[in-house]
C-alpha atoms as a PDB file:
ATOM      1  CA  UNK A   1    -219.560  39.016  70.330  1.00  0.00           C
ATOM      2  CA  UNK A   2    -219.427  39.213  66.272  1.00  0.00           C
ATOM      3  CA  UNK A   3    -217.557  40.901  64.243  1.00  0.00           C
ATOM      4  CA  UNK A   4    -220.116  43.916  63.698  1.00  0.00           C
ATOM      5  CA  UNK A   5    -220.529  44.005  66.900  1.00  0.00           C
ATOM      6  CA  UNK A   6    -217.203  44.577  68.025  1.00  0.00           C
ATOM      7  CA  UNK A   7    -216.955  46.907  65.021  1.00  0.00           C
ATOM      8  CA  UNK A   8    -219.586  49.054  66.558  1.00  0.00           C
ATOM      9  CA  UNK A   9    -218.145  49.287  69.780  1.00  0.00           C
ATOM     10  CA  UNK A  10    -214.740  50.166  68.793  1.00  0.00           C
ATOM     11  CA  UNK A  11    -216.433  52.768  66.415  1.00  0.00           C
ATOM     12  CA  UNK A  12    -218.528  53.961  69.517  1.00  0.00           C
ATOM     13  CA  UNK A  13    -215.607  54.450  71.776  1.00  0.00           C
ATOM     14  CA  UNK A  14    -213.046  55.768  68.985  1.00  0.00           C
ATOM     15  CA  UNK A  15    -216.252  58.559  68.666  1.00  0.00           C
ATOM     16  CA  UNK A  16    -215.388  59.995  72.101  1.00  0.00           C
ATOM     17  CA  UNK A  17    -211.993  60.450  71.987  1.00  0.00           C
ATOM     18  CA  UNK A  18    -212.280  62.522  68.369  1.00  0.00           C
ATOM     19  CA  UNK A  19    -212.329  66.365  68.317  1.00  0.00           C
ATOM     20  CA  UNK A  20    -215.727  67.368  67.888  1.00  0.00           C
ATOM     21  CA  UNK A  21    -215.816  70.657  65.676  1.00  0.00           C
ATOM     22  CA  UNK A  22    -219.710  72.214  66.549  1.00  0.00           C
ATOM     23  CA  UNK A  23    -221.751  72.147  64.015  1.00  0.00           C
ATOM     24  CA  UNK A  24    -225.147  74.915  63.716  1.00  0.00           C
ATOM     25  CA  UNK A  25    -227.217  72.358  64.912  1.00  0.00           C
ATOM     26  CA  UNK A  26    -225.052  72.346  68.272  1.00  0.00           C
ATOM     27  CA  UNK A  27    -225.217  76.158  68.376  1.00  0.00           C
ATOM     28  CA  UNK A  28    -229.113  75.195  67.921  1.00  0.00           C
ATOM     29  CA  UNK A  29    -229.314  73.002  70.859  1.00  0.00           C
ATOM     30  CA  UNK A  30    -227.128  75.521  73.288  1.00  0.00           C
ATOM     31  CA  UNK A  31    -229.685  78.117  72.146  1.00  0.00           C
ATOM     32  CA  UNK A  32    -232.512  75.830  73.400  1.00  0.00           C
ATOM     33  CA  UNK A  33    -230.917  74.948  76.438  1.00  0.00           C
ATOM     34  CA  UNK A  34    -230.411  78.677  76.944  1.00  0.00           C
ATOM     35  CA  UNK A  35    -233.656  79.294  76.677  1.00  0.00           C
ATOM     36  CA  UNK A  36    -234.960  76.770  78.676  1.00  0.00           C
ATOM     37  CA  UNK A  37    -232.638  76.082  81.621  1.00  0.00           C
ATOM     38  CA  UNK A  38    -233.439  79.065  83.423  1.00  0.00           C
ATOM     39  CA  UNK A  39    -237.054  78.783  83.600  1.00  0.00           C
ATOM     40  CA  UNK A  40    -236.957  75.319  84.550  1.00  0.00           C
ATOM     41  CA  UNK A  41    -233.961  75.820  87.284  1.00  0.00           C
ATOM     42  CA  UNK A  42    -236.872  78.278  88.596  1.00  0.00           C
ATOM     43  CA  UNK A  43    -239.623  75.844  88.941  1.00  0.00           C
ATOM     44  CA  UNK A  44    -237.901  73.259  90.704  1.00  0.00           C
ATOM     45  CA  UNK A  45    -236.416  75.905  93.076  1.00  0.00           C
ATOM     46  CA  UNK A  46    -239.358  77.296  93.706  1.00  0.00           C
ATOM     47  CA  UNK A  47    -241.816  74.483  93.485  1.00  0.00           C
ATOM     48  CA  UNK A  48    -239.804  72.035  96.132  1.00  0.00           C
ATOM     49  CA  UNK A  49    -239.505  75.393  98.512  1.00  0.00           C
ATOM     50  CA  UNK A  50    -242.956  75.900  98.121  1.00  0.00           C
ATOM     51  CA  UNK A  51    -243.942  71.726  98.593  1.00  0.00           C
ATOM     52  CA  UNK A  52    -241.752  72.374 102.215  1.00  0.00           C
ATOM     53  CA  UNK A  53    -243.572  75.416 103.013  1.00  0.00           C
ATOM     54  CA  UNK A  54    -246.461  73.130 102.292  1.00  0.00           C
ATOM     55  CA  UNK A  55    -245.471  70.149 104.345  1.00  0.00           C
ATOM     56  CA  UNK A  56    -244.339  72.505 107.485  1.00  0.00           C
ATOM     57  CA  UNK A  57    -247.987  73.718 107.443  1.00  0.00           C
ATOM     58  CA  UNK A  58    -249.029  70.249 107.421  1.00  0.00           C
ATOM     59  CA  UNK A  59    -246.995  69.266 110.115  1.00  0.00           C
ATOM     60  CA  UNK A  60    -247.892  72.081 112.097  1.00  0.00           C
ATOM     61  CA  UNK A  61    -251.667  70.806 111.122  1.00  0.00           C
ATOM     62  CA  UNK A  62    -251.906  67.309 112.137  1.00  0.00           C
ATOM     63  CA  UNK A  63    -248.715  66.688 114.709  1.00  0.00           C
ATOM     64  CA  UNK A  64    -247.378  67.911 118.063  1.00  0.00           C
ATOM     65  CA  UNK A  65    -244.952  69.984 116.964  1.00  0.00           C
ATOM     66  CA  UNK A  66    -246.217  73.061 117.246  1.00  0.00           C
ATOM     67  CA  UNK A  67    -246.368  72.276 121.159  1.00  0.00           C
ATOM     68  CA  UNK A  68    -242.930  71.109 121.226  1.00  0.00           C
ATOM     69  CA  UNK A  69    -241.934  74.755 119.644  1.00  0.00           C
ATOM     70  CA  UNK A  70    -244.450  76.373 122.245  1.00  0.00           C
ATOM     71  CA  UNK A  71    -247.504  77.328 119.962  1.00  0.00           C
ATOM     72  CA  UNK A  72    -250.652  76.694 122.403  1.00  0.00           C
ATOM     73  CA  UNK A  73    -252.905  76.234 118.929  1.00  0.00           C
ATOM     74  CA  UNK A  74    -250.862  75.467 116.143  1.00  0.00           C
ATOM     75  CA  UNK A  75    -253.512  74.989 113.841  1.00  0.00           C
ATOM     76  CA  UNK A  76    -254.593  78.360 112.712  1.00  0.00           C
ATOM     77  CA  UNK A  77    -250.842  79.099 111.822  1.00  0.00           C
ATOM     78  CA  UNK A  78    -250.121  76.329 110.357  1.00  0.00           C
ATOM     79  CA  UNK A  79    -253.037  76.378 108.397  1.00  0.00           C
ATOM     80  CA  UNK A  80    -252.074  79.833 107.273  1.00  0.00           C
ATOM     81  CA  UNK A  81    -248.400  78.405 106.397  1.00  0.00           C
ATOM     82  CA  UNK A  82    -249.880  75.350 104.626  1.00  0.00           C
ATOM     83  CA  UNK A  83    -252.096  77.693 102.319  1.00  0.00           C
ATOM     84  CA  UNK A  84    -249.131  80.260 101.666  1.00  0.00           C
ATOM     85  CA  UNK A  85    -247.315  76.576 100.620  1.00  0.00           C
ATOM     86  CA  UNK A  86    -250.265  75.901  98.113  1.00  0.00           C
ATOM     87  CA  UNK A  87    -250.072  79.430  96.695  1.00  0.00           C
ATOM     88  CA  UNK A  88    -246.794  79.429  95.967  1.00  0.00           C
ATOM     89  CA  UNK A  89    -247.356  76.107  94.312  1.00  0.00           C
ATOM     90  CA  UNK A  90    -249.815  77.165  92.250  1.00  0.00           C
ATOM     91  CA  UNK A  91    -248.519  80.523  90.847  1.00  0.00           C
ATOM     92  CA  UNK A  92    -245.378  78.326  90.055  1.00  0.00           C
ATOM     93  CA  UNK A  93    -246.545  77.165  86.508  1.00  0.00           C
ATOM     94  CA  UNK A  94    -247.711  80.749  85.528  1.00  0.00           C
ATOM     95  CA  UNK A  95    -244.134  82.430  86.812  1.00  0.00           C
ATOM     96  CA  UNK A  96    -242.603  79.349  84.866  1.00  0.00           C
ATOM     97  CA  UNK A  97    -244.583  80.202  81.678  1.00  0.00           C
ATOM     98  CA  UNK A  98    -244.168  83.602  81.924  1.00  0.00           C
ATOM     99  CA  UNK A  99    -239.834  83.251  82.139  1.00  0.00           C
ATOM    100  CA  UNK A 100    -239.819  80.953  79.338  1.00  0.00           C
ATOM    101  CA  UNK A 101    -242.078  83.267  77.203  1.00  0.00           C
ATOM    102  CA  UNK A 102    -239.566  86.070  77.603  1.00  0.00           C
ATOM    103  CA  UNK A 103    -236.759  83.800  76.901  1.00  0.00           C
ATOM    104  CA  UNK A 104    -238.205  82.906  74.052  1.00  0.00           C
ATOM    105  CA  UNK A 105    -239.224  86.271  72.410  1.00  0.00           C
ATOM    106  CA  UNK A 106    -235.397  86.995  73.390  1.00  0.00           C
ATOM    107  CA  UNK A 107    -234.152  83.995  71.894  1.00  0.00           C
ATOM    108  CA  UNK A 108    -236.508  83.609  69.040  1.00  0.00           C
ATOM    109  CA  UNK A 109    -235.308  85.711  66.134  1.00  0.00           C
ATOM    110  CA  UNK A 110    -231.599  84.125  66.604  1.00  0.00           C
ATOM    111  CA  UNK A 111    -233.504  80.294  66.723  1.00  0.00           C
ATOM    112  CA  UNK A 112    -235.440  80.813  63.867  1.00  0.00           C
ATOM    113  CA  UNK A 113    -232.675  82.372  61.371  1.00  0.00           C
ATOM    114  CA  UNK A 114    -230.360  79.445  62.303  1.00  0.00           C
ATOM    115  CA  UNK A 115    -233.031  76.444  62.120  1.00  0.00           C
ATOM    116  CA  UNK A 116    -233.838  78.051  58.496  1.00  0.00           C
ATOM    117  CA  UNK A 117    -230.384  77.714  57.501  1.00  0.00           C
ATOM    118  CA  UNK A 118    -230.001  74.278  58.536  1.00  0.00           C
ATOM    119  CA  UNK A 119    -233.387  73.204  56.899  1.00  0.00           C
ATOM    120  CA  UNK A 120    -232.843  74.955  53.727  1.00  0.00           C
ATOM    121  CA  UNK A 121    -229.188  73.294  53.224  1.00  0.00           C
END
């Protein structure tokens, strides 16, 4: 390793053990995250719950299972489970845009006062 090199390590490393004081575009980023996280936190919730509601419908659909749990003809229900599943999946993206548009009319006056200060600096 070279000289620079090692410089830039040492550099890199000293970097994490300074105190950090936040700067606006920190309190920019938090804002983002803060209007983000929730709405995406909600799609993957919802969206894997509704991929298993999906898959149990399936498996009720083309296995045995629903005679091992005592269902004469498990394919109407699990048909019916297997399109709830899809449902769900598909009314995901529209529930997802609709939390992150009312984050962001929340959010937005703050975001845009503070990204004008730091581009007008």
């Amino acid at each position: 390793m070279n000289r620079n090199d090692q410089q830039f390590m040492a550099q890199k490393i000293r970097t994490q053990y300074m105190e950090k004081t936040p700067s606006e575009l920190d309190t920019l980023r938090e804002l983002d995250a803060r209007v983000k996280r929730p709405a995406n936190v909600f799609a993957y919730v919802f969206g894997s719950i509704s991929a298993v509601i999906m898959g149990a419908g399936m498996s009720l659909v083309m296995t045995d299972i629903g005679a091992t749990l005592g269902i004469a003809n498990a394919m109407v229900p699990g048909i019916i489970i297997g399109v709830v599943g899809m449902v769900m999946a598909l009314v995901n993206y529209p529930i997802y845009k609709g939390i992150l548009g009312s984050r962001k009319r929340k959010y937005s006056e703050e975001i845009l006062k503070l990204s004008d200060k730091i581009m007008n600096k």
